[in-house]
PDB file of N, CA and C in Angstrom:
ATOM      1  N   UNK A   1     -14.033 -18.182  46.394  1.00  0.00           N
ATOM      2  CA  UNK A   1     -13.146 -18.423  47.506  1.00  0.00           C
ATOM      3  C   UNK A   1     -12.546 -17.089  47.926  1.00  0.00           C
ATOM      4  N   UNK A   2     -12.587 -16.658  49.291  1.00  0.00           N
ATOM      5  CA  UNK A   2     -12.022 -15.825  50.156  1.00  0.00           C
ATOM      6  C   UNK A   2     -10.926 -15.827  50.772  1.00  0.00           C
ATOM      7  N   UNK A   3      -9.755 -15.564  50.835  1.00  0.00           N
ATOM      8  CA  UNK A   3      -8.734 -15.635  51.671  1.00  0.00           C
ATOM      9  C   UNK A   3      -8.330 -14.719  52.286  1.00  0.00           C
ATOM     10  N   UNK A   4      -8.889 -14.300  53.556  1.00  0.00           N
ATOM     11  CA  UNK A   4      -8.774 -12.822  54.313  1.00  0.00           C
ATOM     12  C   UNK A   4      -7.140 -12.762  55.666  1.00  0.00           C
ATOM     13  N   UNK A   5      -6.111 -11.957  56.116  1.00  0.00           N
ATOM     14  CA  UNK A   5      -5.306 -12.189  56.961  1.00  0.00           C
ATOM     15  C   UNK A   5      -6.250 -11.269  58.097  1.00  0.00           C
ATOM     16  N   UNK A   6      -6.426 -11.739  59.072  1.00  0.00           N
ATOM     17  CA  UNK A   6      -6.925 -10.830  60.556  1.00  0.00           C
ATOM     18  C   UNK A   6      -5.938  -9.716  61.074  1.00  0.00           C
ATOM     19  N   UNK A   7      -4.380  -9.779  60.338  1.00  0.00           N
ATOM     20  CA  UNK A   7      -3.312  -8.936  60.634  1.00  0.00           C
ATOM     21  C   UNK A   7      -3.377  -8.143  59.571  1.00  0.00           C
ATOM     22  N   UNK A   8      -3.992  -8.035  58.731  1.00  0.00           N
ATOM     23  CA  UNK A   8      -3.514  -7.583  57.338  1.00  0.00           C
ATOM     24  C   UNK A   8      -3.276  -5.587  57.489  1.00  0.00           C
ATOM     25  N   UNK A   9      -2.285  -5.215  57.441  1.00  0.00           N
ATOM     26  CA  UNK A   9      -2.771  -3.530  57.252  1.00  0.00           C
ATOM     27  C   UNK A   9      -3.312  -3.016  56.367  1.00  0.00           C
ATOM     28  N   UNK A  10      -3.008  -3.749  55.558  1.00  0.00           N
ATOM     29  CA  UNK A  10      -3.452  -3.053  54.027  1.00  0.00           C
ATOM     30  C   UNK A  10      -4.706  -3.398  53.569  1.00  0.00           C
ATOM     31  N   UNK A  11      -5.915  -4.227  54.021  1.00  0.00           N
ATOM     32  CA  UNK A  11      -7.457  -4.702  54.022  1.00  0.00           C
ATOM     33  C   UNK A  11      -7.756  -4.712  54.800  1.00  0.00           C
ATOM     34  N   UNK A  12      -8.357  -3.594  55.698  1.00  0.00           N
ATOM     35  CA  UNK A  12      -8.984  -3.985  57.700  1.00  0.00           C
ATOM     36  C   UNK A  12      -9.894  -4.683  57.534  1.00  0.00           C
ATOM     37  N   UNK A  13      -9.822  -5.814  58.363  1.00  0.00           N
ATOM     38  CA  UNK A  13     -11.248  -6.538  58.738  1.00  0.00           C
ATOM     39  C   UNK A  13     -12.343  -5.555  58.922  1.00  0.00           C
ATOM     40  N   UNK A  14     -12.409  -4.189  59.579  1.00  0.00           N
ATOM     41  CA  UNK A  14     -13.086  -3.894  59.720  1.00  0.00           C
ATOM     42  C   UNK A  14     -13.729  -2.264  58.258  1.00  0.00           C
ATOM     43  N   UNK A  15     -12.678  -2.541  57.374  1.00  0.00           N
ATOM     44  CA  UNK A  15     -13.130  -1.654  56.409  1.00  0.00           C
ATOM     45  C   UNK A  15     -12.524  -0.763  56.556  1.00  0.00           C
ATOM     46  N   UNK A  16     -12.592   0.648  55.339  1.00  0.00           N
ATOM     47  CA  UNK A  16     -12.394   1.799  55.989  1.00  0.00           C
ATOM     48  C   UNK A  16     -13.348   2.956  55.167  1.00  0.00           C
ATOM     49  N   UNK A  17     -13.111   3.960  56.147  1.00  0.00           N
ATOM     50  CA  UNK A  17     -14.528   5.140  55.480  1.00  0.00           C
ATOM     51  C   UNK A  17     -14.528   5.503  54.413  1.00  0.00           C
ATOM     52  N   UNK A  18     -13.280   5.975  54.100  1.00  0.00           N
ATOM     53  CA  UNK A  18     -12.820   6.648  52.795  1.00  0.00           C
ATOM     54  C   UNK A  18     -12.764   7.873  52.661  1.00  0.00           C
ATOM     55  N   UNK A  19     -12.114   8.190  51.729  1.00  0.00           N
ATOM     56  CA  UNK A  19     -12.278  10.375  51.255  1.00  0.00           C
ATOM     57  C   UNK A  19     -11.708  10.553  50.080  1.00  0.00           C
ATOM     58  N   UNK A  20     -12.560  10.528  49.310  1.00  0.00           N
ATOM     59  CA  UNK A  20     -12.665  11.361  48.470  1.00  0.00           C
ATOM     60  C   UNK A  20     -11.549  12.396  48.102  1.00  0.00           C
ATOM     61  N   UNK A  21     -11.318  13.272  49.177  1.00  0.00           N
ATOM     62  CA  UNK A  21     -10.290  14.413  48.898  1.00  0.00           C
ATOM     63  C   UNK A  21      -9.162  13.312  48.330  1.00  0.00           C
ATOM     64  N   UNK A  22      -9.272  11.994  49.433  1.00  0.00           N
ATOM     65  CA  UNK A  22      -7.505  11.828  48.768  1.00  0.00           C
ATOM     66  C   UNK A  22      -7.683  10.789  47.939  1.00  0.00           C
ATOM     67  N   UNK A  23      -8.896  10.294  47.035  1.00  0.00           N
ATOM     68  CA  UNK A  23      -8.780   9.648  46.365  1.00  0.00           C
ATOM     69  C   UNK A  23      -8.814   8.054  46.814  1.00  0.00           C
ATOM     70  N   UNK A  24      -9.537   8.157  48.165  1.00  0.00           N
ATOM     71  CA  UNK A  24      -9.337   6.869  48.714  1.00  0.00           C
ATOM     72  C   UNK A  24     -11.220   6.278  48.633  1.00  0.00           C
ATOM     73  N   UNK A  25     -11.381   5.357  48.165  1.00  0.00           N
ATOM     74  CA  UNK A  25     -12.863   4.447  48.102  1.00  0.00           C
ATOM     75  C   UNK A  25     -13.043   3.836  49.262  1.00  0.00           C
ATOM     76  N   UNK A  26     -14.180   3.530  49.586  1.00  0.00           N
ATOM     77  CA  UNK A  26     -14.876   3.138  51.297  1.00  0.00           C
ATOM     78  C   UNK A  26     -14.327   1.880  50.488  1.00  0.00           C
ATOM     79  N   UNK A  27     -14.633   0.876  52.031  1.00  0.00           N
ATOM     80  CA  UNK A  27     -14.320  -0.912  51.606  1.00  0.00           C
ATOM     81  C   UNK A  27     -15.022  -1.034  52.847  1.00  0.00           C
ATOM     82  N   UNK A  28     -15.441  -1.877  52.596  1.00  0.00           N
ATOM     83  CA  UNK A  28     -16.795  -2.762  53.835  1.00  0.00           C
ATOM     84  C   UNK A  28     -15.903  -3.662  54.456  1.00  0.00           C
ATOM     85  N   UNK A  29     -16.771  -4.023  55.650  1.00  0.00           N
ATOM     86  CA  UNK A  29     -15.615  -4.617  56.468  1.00  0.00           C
ATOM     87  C   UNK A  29     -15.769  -6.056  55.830  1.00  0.00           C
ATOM     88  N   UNK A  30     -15.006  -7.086  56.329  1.00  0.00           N
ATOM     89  CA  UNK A  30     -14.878  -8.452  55.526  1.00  0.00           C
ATOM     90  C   UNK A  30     -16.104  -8.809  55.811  1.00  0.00           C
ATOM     91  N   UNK A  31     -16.556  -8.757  57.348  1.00  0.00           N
ATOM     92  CA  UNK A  31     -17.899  -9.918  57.373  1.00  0.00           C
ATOM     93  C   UNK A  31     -19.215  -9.522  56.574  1.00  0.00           C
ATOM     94  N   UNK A  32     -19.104  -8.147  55.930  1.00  0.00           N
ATOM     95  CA  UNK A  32     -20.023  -7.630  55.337  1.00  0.00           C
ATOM     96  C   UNK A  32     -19.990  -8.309  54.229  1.00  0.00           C
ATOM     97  N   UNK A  33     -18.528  -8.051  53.424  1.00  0.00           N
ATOM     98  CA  UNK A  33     -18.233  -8.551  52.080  1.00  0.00           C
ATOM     99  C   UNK A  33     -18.391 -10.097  52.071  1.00  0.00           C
ATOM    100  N   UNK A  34     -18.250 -10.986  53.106  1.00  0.00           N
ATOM    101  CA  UNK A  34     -18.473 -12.528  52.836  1.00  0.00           C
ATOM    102  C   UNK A  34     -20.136 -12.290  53.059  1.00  0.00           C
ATOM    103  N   UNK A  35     -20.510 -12.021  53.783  1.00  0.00           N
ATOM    104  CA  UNK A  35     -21.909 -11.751  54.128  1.00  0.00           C
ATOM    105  C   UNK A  35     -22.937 -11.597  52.685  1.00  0.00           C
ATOM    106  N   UNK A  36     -22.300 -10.714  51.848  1.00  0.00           N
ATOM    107  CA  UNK A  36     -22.541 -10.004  50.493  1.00  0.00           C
ATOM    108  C   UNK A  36     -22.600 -11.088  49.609  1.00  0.00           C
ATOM    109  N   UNK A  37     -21.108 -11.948  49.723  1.00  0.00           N
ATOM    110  CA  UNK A  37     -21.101 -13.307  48.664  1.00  0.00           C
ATOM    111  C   UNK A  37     -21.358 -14.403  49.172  1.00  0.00           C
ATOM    112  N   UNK A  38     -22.443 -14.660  50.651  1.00  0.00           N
ATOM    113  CA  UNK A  38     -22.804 -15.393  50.845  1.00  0.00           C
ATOM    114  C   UNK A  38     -24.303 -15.454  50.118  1.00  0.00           C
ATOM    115  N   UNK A  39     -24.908 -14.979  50.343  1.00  0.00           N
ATOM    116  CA  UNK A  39     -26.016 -14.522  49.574  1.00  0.00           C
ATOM    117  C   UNK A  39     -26.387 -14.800  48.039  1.00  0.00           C
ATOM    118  N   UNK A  40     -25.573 -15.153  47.332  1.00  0.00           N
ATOM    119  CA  UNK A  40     -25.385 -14.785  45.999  1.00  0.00           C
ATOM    120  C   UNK A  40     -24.498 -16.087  45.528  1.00  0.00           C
ATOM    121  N   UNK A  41     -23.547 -17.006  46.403  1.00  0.00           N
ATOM    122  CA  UNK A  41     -23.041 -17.938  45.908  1.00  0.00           C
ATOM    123  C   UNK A  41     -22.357 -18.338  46.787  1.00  0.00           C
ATOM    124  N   UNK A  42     -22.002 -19.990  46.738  1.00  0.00           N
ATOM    125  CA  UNK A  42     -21.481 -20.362  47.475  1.00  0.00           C
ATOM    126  C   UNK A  42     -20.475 -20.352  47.920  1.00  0.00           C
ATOM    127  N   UNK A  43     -19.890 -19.884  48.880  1.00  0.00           N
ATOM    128  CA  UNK A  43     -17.974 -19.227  48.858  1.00  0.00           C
ATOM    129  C   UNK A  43     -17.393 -19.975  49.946  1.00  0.00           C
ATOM    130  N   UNK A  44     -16.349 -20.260  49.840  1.00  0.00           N
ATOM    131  CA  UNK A  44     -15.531 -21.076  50.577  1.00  0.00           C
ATOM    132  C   UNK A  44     -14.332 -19.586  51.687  1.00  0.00           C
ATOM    133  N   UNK A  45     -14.689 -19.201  52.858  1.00  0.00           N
ATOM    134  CA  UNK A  45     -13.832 -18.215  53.450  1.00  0.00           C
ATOM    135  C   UNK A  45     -13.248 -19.023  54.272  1.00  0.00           C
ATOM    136  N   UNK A  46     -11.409 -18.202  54.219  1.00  0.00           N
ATOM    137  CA  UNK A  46     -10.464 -18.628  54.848  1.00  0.00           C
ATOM    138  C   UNK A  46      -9.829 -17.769  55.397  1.00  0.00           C
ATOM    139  N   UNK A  47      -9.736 -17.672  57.039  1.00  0.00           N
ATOM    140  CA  UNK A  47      -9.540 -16.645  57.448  1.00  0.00           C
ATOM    141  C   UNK A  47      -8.283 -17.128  58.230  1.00  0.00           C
ATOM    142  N   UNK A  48      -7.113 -16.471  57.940  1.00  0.00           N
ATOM    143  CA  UNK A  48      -5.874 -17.304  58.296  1.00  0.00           C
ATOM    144  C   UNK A  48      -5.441 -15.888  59.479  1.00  0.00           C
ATOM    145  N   UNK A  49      -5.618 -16.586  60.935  1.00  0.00           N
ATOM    146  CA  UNK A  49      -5.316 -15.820  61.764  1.00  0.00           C
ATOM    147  C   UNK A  49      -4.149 -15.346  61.983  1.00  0.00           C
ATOM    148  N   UNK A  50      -3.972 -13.947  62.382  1.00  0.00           N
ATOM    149  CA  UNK A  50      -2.510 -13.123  62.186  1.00  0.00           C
ATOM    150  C   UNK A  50      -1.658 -13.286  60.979  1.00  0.00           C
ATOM    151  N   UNK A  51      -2.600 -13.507  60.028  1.00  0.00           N
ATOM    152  CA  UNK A  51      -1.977 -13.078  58.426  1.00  0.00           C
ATOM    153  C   UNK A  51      -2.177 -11.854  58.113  1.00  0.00           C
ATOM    154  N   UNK A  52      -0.930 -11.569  57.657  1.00  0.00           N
ATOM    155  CA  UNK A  52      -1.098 -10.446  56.895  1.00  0.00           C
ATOM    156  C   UNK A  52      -1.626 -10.392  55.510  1.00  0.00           C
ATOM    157  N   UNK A  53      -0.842  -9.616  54.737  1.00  0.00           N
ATOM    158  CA  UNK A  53      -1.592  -9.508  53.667  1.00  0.00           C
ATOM    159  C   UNK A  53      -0.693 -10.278  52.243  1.00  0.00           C
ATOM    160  N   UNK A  54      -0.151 -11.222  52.853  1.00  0.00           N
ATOM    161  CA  UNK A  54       0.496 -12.476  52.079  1.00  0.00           C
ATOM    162  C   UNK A  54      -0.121 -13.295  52.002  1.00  0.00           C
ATOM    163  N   UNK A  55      -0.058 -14.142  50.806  1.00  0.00           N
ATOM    164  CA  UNK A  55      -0.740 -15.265  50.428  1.00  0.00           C
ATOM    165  C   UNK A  55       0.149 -16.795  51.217  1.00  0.00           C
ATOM    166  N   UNK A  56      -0.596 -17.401  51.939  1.00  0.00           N
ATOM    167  CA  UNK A  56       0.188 -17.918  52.747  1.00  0.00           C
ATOM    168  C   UNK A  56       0.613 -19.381  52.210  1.00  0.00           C
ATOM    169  N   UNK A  57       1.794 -20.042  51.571  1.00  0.00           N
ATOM    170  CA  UNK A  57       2.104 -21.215  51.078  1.00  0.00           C
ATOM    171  C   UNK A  57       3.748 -21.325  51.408  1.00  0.00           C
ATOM    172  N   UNK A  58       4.093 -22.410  50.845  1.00  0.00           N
ATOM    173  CA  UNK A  58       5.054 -23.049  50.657  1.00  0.00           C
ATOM    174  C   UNK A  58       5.942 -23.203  49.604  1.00  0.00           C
ATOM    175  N   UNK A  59       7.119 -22.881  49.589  1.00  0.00           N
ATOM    176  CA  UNK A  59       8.128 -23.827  48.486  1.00  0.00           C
ATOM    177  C   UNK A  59       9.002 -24.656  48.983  1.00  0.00           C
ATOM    178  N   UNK A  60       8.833 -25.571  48.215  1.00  0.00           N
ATOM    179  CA  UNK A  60      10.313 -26.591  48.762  1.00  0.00           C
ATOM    180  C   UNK A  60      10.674 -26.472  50.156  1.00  0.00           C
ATOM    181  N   UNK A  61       9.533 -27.036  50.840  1.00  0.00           N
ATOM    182  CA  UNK A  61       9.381 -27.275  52.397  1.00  0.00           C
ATOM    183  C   UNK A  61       9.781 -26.028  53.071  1.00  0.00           C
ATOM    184  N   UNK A  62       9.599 -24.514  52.635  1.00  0.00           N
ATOM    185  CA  UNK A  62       9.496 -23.839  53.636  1.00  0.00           C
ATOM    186  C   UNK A  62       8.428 -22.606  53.304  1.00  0.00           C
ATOM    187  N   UNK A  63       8.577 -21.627  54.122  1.00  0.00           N
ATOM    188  CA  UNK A  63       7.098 -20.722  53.953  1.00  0.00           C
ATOM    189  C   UNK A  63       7.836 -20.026  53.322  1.00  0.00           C
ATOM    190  N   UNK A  64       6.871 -19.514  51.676  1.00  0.00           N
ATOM    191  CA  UNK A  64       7.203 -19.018  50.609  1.00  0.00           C
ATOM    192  C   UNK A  64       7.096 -17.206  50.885  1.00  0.00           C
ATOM    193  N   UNK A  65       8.609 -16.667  51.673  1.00  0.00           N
ATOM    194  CA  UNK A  65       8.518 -14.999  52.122  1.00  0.00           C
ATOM    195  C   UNK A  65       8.633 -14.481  51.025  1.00  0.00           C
ATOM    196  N   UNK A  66       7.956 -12.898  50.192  1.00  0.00           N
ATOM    197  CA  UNK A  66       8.615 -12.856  49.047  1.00  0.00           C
ATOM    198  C   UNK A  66       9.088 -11.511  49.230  1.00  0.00           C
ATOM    199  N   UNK A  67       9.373 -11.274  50.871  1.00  0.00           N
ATOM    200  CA  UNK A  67       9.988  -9.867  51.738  1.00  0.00           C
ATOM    201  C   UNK A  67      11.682 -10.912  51.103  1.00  0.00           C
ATOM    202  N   UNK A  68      11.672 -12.095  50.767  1.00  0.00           N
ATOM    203  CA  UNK A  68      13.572 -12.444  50.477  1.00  0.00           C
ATOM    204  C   UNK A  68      14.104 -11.981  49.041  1.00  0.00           C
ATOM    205  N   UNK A  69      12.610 -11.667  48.091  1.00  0.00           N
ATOM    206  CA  UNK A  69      13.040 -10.995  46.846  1.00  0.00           C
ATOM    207  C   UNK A  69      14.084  -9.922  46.940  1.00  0.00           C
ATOM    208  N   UNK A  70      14.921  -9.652  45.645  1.00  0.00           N
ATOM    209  CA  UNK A  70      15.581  -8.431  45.889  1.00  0.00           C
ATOM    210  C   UNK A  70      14.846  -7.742  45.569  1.00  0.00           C
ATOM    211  N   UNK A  71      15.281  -6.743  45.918  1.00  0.00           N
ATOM    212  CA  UNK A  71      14.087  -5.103  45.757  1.00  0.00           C
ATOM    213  C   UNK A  71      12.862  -4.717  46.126  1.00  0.00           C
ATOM    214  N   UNK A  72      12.352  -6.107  46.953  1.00  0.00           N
ATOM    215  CA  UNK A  72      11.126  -5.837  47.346  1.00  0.00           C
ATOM    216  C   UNK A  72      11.222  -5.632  49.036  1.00  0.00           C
ATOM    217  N   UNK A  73      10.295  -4.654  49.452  1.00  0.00           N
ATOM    218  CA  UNK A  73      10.439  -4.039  50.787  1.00  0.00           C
ATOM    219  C   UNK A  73       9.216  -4.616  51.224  1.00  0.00           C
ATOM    220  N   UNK A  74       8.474  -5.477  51.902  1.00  0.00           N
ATOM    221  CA  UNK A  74       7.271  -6.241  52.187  1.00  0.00           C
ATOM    222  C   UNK A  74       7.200  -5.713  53.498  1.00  0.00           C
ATOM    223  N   UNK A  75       7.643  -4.909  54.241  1.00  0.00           N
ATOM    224  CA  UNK A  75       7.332  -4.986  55.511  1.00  0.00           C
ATOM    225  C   UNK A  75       5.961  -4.073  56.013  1.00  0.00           C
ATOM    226  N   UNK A  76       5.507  -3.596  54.665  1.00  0.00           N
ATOM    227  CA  UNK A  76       4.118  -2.546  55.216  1.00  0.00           C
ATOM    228  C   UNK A  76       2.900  -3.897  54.359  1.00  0.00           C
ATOM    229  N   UNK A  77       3.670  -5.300  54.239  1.00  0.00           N
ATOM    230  CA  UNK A  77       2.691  -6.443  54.059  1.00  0.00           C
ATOM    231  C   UNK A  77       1.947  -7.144  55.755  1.00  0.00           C
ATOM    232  N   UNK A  78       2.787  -6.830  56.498  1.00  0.00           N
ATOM    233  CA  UNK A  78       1.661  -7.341  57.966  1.00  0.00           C
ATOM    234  C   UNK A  78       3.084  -8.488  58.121  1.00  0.00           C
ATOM    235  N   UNK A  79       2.078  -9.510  58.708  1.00  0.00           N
ATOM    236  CA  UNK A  79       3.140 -10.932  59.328  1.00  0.00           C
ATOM    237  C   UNK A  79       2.733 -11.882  58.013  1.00  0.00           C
ATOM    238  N   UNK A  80       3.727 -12.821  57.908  1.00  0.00           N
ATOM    239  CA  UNK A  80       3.491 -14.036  57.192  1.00  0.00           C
ATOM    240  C   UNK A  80       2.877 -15.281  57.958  1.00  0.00           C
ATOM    241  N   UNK A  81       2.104 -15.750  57.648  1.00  0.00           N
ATOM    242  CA  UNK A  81       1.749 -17.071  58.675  1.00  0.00           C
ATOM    243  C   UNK A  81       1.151 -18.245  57.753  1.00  0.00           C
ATOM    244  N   UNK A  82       1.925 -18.730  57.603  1.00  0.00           N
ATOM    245  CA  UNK A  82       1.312 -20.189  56.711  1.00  0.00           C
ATOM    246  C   UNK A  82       0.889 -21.478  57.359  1.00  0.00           C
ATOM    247  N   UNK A  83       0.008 -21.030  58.717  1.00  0.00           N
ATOM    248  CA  UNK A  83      -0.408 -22.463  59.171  1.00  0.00           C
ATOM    249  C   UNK A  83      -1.555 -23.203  58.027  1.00  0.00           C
ATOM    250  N   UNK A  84      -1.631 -22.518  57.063  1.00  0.00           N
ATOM    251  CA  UNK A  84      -2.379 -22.981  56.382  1.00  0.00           C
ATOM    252  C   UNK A  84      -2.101 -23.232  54.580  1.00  0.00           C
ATOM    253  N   UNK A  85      -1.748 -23.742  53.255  1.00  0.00           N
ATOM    254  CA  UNK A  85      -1.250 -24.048  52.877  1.00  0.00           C
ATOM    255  C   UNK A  85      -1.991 -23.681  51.217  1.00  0.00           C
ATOM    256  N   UNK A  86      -1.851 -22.561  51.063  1.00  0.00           N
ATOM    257  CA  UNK A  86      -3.356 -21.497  50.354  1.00  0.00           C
ATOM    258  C   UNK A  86      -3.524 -22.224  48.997  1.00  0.00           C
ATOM    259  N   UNK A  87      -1.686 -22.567  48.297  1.00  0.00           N
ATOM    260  CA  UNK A  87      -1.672 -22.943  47.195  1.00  0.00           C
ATOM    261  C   UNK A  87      -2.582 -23.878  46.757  1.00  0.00           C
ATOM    262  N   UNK A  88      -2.488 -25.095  48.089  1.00  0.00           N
ATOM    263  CA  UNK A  88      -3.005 -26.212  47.486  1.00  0.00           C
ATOM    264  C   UNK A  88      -4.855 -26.348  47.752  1.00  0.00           C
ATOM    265  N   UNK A  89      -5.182 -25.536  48.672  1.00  0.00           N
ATOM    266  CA  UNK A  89      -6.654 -24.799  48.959  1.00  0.00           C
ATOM    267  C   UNK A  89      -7.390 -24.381  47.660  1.00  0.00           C
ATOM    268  N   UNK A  90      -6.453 -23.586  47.099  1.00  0.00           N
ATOM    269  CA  UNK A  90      -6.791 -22.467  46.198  1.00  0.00           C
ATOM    270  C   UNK A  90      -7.052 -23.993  44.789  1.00  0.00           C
ATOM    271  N   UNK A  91      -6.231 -25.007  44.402  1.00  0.00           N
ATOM    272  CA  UNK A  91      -6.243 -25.549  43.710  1.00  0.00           C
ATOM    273  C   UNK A  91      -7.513 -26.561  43.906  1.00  0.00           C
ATOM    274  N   UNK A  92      -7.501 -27.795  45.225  1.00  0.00           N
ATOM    275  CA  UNK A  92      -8.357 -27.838  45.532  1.00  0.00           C
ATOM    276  C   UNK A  92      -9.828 -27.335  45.215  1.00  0.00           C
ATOM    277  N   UNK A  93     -10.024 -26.384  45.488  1.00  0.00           N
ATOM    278  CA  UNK A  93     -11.339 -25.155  45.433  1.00  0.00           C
ATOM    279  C   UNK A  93     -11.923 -25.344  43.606  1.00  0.00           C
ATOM    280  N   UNK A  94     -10.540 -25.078  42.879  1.00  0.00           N
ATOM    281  CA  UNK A  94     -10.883 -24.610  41.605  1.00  0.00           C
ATOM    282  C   UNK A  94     -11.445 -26.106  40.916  1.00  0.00           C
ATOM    283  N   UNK A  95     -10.361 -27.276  41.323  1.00  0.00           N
ATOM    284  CA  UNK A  95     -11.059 -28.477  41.193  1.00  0.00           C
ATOM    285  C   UNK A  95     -12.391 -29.082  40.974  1.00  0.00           C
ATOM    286  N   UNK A  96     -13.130 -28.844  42.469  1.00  0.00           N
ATOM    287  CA  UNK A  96     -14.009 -28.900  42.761  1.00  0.00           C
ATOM    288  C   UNK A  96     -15.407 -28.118  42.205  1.00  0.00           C
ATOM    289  N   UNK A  97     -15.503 -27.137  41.434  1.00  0.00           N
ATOM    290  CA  UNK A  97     -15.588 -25.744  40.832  1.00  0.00           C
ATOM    291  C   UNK A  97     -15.467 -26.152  39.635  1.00  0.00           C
ATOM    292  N   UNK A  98     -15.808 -27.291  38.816  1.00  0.00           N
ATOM    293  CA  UNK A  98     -15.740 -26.791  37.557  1.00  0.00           C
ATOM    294  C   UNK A  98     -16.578 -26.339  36.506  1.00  0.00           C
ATOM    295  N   UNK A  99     -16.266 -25.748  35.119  1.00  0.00           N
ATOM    296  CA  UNK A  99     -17.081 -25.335  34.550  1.00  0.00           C
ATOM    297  C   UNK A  99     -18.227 -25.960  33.698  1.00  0.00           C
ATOM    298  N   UNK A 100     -19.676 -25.688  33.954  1.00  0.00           N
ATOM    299  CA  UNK A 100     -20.295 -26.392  33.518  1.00  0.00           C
ATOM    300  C   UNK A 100     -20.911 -26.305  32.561  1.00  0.00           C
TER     301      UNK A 100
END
């Protein structure tokens, strides 16, 4: 299972080159990388539009920000958008998935 944000700054959809000098590794763009684990197994991708790079769920009926922690500065995380409800996806998924 895949859970990609289309806002995300910190994972571009579209990858990035990389350098070496600064210690930074190439990353393929997503459709490459689902593309990659399509091939090879069956993957469930969820592409939660104008997400950032938060995992998008719920607590106790509201969207779970964890920019409300103390000490944590989330704002170089993108937007939050939980039209979609990852926790119970993610559980779901593993369900379904079991070991054989």
């Amino acid at each position: 299972m895949i859970i990609t944000g289309t806002a995300d700054p910190l994972v571009s959809e579209k990858g990035i080159q990389g350098d070496p000098a600064k210690d930074m590794l190439p990353l393929v763009s997503t459709e490459a990388n689902i593309d990659y684990w399509k091939r090879r197994n069956d993957i469930v991708w969820l592409k939660v539009v104008n997400g950032g790079h938060w995992l998008p769920t719920y607590a106790n009926g509201k969207a779970l920000d964890a920019s409300d922690l103390d000490g944590f500065d989330g704002s170089y995380m993108g937007t939050l958008n939980c039209d979609y409800m990852a926790s119970t996806g993610i559980y779901d998924f593993l369900l379904s998935h079991s070991r054989k």
